[in-house]
PDB file of N, CA and C in Angstrom:
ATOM      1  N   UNK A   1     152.144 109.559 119.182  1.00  0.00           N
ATOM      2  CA  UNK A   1     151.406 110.800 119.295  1.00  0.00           C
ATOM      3  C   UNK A   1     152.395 111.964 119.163  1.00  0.00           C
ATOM      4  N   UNK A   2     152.235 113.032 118.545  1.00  0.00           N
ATOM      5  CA  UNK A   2     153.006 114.283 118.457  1.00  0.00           C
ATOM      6  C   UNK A   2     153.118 114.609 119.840  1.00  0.00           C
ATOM      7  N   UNK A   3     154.316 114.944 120.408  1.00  0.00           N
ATOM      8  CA  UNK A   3     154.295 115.941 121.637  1.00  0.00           C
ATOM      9  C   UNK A   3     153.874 116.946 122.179  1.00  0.00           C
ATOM     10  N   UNK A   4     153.213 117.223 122.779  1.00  0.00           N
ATOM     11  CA  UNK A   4     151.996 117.727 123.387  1.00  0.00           C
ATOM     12  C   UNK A   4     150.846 117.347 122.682  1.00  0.00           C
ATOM     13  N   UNK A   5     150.446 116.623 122.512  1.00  0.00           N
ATOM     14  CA  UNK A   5     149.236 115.889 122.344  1.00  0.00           C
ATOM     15  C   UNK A   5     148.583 116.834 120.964  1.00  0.00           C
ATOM     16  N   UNK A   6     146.987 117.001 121.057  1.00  0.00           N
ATOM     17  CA  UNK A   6     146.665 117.421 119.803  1.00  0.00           C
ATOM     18  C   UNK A   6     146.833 119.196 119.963  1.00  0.00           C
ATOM     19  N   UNK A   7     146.867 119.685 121.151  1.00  0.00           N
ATOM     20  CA  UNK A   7     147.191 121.409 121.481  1.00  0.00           C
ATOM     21  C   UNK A   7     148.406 121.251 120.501  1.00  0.00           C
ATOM     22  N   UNK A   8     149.181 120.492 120.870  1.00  0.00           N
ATOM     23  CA  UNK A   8     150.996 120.408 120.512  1.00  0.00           C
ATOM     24  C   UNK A   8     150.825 120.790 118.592  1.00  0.00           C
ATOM     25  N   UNK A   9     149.982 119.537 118.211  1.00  0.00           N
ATOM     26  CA  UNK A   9     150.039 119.372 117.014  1.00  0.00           C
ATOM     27  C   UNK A   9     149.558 120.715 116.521  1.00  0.00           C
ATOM     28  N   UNK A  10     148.179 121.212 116.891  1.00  0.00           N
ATOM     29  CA  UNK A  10     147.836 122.130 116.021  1.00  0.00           C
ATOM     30  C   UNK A  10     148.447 123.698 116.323  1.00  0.00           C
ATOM     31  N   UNK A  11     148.986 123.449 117.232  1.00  0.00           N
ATOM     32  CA  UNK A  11     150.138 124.965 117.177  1.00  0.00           C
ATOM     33  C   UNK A  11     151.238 124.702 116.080  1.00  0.00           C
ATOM     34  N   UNK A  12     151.876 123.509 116.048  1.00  0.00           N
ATOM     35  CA  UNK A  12     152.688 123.112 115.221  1.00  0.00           C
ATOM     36  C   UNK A  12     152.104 123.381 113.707  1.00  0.00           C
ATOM     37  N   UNK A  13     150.632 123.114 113.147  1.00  0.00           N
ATOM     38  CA  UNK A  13     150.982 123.219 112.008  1.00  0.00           C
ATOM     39  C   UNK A  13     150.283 124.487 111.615  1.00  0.00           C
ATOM     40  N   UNK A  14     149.646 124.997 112.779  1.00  0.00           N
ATOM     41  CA  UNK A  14     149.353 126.737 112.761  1.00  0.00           C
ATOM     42  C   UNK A  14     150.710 127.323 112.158  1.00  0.00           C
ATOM     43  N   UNK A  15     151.660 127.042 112.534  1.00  0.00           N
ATOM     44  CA  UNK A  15     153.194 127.790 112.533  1.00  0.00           C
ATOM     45  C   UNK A  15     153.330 127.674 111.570  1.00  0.00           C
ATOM     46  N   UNK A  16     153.814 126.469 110.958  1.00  0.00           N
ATOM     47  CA  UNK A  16     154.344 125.676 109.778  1.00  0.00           C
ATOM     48  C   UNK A  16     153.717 125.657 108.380  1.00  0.00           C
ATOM     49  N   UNK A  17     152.274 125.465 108.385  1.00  0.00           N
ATOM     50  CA  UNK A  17     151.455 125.187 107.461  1.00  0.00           C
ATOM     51  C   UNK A  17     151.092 126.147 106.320  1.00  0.00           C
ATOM     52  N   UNK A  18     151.669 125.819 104.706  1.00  0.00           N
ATOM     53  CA  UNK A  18     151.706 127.305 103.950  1.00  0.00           C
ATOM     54  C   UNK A  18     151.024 126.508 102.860  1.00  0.00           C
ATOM     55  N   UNK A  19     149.797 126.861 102.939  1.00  0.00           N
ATOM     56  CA  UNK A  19     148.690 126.426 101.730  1.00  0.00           C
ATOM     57  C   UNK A  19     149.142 126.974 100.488  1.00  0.00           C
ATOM     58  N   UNK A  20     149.837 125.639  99.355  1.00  0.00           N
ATOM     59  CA  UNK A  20     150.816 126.093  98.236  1.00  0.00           C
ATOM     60  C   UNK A  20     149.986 126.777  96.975  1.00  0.00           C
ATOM     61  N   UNK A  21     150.471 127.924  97.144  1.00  0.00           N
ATOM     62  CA  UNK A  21     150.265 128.924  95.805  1.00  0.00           C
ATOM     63  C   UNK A  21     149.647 128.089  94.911  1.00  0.00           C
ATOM     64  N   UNK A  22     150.051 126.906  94.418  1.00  0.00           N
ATOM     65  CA  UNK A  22     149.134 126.265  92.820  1.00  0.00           C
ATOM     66  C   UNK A  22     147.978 125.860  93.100  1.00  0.00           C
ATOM     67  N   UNK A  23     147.779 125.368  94.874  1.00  0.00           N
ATOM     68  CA  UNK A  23     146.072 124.588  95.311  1.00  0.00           C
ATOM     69  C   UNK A  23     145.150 126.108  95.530  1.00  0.00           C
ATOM     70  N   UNK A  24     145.865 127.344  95.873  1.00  0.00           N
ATOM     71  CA  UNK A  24     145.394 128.272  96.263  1.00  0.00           C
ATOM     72  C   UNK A  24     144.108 128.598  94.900  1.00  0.00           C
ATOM     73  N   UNK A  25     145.179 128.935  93.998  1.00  0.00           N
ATOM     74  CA  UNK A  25     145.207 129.657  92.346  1.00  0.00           C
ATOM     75  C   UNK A  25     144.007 128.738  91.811  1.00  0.00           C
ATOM     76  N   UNK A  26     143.844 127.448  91.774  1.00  0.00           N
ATOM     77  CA  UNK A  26     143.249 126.680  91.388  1.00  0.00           C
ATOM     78  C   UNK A  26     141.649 125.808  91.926  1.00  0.00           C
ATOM     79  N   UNK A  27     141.981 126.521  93.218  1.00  0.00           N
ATOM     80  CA  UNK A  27     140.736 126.295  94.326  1.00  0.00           C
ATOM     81  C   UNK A  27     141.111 125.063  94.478  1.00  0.00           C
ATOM     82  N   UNK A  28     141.647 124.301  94.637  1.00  0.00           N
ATOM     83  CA  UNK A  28     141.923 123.014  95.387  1.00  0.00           C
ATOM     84  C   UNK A  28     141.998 122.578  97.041  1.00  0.00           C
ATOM     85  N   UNK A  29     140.761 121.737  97.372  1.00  0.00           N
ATOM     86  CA  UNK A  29     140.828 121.435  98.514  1.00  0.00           C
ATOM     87  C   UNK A  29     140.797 119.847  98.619  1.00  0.00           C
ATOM     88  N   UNK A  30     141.082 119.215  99.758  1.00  0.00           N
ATOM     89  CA  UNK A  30     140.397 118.178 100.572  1.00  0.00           C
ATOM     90  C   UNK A  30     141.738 118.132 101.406  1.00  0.00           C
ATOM     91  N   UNK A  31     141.289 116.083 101.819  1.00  0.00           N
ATOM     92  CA  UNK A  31     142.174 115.698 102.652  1.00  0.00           C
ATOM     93  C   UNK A  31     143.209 114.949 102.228  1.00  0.00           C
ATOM     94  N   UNK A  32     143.888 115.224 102.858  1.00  0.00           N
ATOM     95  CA  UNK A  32     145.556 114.342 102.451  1.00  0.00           C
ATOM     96  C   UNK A  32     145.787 113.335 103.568  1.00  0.00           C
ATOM     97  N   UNK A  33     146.645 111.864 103.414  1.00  0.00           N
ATOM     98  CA  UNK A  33     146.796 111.124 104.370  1.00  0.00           C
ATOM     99  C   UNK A  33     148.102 110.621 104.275  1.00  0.00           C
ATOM    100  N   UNK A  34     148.867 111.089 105.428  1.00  0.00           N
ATOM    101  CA  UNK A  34     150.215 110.606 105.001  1.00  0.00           C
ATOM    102  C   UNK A  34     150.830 109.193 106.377  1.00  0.00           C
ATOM    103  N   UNK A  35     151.196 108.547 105.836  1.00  0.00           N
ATOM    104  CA  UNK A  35     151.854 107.264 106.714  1.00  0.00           C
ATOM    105  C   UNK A  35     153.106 106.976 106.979  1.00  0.00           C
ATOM    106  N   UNK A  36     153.673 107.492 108.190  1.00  0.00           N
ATOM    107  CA  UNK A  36     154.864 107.355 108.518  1.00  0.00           C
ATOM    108  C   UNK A  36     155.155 105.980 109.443  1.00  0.00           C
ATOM    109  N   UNK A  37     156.691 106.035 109.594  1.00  0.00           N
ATOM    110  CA  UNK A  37     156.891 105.314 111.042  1.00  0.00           C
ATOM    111  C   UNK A  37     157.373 106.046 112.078  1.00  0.00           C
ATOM    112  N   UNK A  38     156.698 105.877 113.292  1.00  0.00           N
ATOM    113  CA  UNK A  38     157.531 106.696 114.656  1.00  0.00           C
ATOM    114  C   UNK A  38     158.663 105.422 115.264  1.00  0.00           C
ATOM    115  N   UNK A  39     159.852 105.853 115.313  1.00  0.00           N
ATOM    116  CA  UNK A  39     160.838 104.993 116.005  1.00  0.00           C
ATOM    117  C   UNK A  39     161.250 104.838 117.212  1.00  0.00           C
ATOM    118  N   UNK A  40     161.604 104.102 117.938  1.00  0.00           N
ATOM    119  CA  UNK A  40     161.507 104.207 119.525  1.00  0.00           C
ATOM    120  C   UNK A  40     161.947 105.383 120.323  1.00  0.00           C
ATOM    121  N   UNK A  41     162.884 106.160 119.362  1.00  0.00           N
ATOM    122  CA  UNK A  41     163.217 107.749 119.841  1.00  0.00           C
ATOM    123  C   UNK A  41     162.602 108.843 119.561  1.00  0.00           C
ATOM    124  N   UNK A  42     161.407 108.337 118.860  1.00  0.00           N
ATOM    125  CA  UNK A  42     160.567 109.272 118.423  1.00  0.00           C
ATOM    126  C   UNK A  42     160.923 110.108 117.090  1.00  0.00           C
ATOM    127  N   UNK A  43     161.669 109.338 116.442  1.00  0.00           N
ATOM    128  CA  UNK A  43     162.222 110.632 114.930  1.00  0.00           C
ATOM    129  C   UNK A  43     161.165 109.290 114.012  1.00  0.00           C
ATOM    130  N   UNK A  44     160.948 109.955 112.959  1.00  0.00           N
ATOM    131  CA  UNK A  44     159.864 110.003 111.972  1.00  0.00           C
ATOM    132  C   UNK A  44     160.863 109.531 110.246  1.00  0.00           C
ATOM    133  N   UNK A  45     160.375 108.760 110.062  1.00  0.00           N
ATOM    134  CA  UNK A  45     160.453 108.278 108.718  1.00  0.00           C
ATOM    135  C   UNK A  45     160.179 107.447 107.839  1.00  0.00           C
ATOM    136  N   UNK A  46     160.652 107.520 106.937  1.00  0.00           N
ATOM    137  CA  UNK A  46     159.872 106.302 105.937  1.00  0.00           C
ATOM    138  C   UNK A  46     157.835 106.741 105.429  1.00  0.00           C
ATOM    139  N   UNK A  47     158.077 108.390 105.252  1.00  0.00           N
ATOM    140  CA  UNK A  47     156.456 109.043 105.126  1.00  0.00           C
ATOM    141  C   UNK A  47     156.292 108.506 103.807  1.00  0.00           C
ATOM    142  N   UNK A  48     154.794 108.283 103.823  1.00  0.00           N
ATOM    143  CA  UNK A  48     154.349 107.806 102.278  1.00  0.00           C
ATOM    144  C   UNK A  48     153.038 109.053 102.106  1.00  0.00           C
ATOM    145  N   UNK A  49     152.584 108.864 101.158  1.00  0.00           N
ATOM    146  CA  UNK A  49     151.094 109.492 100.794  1.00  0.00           C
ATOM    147  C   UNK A  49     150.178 108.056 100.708  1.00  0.00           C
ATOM    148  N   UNK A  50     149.228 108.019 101.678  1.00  0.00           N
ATOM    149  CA  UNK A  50     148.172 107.211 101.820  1.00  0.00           C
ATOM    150  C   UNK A  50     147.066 107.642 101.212  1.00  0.00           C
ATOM    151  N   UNK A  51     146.441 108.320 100.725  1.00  0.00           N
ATOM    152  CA  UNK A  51     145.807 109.584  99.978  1.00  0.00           C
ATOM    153  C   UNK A  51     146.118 110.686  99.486  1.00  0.00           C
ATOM    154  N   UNK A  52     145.965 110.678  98.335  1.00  0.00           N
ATOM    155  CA  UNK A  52     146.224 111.967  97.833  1.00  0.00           C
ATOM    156  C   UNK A  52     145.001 113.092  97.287  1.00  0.00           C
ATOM    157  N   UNK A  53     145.640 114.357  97.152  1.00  0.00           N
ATOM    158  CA  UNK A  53     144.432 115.331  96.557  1.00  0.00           C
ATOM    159  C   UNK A  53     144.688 115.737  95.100  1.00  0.00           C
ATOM    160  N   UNK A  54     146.040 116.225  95.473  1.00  0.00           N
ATOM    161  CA  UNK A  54     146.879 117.371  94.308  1.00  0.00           C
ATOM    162  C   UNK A  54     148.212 116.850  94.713  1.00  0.00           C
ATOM    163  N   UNK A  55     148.909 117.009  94.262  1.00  0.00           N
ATOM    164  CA  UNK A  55     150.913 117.265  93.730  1.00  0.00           C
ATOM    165  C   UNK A  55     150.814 118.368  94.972  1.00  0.00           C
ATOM    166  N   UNK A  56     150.713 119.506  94.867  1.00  0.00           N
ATOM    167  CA  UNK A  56     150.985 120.599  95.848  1.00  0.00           C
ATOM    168  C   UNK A  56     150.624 120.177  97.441  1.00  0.00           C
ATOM    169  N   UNK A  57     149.768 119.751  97.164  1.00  0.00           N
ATOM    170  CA  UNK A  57     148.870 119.428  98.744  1.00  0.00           C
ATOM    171  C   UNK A  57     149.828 118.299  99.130  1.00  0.00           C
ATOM    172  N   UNK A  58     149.741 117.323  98.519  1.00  0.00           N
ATOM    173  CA  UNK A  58     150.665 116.214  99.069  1.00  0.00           C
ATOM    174  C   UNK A  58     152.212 116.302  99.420  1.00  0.00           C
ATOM    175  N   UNK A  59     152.764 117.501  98.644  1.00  0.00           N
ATOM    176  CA  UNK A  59     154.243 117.641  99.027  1.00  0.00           C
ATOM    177  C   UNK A  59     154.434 118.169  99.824  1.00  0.00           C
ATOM    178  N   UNK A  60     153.475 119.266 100.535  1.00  0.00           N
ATOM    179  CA  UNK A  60     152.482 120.458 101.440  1.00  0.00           C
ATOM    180  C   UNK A  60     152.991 119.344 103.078  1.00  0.00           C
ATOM    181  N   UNK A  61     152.373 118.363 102.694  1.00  0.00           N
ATOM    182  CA  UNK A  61     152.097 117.507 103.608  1.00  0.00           C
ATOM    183  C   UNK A  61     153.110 116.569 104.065  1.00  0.00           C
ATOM    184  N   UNK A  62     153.719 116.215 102.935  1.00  0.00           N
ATOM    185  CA  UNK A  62     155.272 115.450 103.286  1.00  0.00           C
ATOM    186  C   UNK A  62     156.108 116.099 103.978  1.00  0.00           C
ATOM    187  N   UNK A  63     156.270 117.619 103.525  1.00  0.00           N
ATOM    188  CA  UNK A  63     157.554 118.242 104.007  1.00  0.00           C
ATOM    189  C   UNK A  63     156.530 118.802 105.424  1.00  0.00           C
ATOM    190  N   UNK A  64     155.913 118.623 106.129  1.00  0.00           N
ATOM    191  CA  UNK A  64     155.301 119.105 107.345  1.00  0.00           C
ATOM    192  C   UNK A  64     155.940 117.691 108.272  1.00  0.00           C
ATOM    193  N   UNK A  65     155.487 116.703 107.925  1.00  0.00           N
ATOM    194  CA  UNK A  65     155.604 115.545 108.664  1.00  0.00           C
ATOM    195  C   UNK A  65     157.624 115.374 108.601  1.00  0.00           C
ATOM    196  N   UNK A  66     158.388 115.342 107.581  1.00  0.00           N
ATOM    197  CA  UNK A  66     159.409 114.983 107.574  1.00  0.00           C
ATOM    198  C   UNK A  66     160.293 116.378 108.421  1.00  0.00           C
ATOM    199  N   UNK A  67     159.892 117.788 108.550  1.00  0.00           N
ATOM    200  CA  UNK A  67     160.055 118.363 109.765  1.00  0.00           C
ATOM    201  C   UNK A  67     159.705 118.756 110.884  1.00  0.00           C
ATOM    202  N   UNK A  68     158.842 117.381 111.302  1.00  0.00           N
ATOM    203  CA  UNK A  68     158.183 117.841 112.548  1.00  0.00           C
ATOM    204  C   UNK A  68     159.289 117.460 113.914  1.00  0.00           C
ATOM    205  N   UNK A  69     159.406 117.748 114.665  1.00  0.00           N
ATOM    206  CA  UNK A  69     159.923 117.296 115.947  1.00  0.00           C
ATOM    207  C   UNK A  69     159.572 115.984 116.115  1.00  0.00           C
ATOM    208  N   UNK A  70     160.463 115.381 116.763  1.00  0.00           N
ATOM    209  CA  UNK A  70     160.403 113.828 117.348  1.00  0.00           C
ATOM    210  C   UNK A  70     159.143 113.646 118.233  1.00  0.00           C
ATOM    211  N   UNK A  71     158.213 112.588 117.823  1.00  0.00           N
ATOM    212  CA  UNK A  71     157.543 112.171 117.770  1.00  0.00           C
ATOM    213  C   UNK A  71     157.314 111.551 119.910  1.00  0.00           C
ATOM    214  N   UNK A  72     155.871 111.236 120.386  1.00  0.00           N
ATOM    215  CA  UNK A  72     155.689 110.443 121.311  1.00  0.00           C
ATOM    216  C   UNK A  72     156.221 108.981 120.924  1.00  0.00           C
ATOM    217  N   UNK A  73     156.709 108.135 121.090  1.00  0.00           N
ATOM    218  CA  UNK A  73     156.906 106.816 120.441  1.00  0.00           C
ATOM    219  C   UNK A  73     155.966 105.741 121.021  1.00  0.00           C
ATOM    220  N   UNK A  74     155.145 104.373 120.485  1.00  0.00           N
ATOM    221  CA  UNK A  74     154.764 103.931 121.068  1.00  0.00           C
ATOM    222  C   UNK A  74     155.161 102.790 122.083  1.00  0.00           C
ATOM    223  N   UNK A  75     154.183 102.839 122.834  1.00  0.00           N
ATOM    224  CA  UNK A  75     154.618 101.706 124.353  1.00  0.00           C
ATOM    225  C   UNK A  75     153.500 100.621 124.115  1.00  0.00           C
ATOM    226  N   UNK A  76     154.182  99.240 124.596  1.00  0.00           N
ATOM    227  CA  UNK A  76     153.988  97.988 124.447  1.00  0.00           C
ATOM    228  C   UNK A  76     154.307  96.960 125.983  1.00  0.00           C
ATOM    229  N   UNK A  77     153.690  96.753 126.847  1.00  0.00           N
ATOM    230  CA  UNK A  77     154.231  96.226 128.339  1.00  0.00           C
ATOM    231  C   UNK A  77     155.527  97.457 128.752  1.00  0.00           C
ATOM    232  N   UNK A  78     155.218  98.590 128.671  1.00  0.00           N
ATOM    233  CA  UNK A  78     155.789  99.193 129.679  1.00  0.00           C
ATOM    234  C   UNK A  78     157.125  99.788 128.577  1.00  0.00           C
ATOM    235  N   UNK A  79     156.890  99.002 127.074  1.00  0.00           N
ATOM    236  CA  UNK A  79     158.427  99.382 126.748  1.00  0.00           C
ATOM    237  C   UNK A  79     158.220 100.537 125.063  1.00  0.00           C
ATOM    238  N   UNK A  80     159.008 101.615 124.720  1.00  0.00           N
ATOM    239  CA  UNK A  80     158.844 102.014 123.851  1.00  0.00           C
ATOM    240  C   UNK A  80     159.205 101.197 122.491  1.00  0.00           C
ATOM    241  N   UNK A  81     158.037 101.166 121.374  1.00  0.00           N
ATOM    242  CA  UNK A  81     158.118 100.585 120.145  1.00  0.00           C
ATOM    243  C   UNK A  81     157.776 101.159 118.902  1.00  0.00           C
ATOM    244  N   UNK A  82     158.660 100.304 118.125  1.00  0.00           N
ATOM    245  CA  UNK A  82     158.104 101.113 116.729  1.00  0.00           C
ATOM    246  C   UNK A  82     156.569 101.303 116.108  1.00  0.00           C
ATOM    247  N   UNK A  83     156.018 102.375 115.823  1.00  0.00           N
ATOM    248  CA  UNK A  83     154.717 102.501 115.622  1.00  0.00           C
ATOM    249  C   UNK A  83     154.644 103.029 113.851  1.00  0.00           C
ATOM    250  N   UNK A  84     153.458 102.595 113.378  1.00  0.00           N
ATOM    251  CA  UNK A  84     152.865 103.044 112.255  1.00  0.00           C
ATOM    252  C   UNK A  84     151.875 103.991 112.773  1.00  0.00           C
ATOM    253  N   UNK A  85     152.180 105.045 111.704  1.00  0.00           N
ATOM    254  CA  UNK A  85     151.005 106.522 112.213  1.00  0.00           C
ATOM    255  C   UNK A  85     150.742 107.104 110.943  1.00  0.00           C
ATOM    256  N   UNK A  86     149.011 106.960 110.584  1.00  0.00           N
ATOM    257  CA  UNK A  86     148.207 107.871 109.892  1.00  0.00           C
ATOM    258  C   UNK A  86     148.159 109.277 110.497  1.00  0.00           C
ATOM    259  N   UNK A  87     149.099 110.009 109.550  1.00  0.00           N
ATOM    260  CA  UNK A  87     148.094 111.441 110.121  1.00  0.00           C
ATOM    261  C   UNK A  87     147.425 112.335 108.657  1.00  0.00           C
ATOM    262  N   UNK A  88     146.244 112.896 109.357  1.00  0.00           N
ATOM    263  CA  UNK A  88     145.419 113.245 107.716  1.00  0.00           C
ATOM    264  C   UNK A  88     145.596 114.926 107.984  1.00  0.00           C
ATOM    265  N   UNK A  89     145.883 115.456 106.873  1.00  0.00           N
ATOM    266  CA  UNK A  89     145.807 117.008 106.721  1.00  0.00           C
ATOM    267  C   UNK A  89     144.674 117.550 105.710  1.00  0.00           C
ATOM    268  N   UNK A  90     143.933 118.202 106.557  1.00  0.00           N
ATOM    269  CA  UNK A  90     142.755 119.037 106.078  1.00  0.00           C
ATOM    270  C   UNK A  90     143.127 120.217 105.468  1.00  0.00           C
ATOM    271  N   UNK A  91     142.827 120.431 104.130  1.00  0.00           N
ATOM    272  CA  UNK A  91     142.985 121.882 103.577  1.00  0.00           C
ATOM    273  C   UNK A  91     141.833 121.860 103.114  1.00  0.00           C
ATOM    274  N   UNK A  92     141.097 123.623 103.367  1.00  0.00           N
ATOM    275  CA  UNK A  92     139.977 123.957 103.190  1.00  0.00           C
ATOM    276  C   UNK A  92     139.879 125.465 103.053  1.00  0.00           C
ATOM    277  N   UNK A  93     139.428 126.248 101.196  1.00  0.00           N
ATOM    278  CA  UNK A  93     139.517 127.201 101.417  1.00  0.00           C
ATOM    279  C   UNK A  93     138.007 127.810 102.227  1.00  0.00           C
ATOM    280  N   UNK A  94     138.554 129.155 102.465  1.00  0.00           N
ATOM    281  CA  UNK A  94     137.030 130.004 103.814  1.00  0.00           C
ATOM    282  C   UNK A  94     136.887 130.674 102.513  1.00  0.00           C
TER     283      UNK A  94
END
C-alpha cells in the first residue's frame, strides 16, 4: 500500500501528476495500469504497463510510480514480503 494509505496516494499524485501536452492536444483519455514490485523495504521496481491508452499516458504513469516514495511492503505471518501491485491511473478530461 502507498504510505498513508489512499489520503497519502491522492495528495501524492495531486502534486505530481502533469496530464502530457500530446493526450491534452489530442483529447485523449482513459485508464492506464501499471505493475510493479514492492520490496520488503518498500522501494518499487521492475514497473511494467499492464494496460495501456496512449505513449504519453503510459510514460505519464511510469515516471509517477518509478518516483514515488517507498512503498507499505507486504506482511505474511507477521513478516514483511515481496508484493506484486496493480495500480491503475485515471485520466479524464472536465
Amino acid at each position: 500500500m502507498f504510505k498513508g494509505g489512499i489520503p497519502g496516494s491522492q495528495r501524492y499524485l495531486n502534486k505530481n501528476l502533469r496530464y502530457p501536452k500530446e493526450a491534452l492536444e489530442r483529447e485523449i483519455q482513459g485508464d492506464v495500469r501499471v505493475r510493479f514490485i514492492v520490496d520488503v523495504d518498500g522501494t518499487v521496481y521492475d514497473p511494467w504497463i499492464e494496460k495501456s491508452v496512449e505513449l504519453s499516458l503510459d510514460d505519464e504513469s511510469m515516471r509517477l510510480i518509478i518516483i514515488s516514495p517507498k512503498w507499505q511492503p507486504g506482511m505474511q505471518a507477521g513478516r514483511k514480503v515481496k508484493t506484486y501491485k496493480l495500480q491503475p491511473f485515471f485520466y479524464r478530461l472536465q
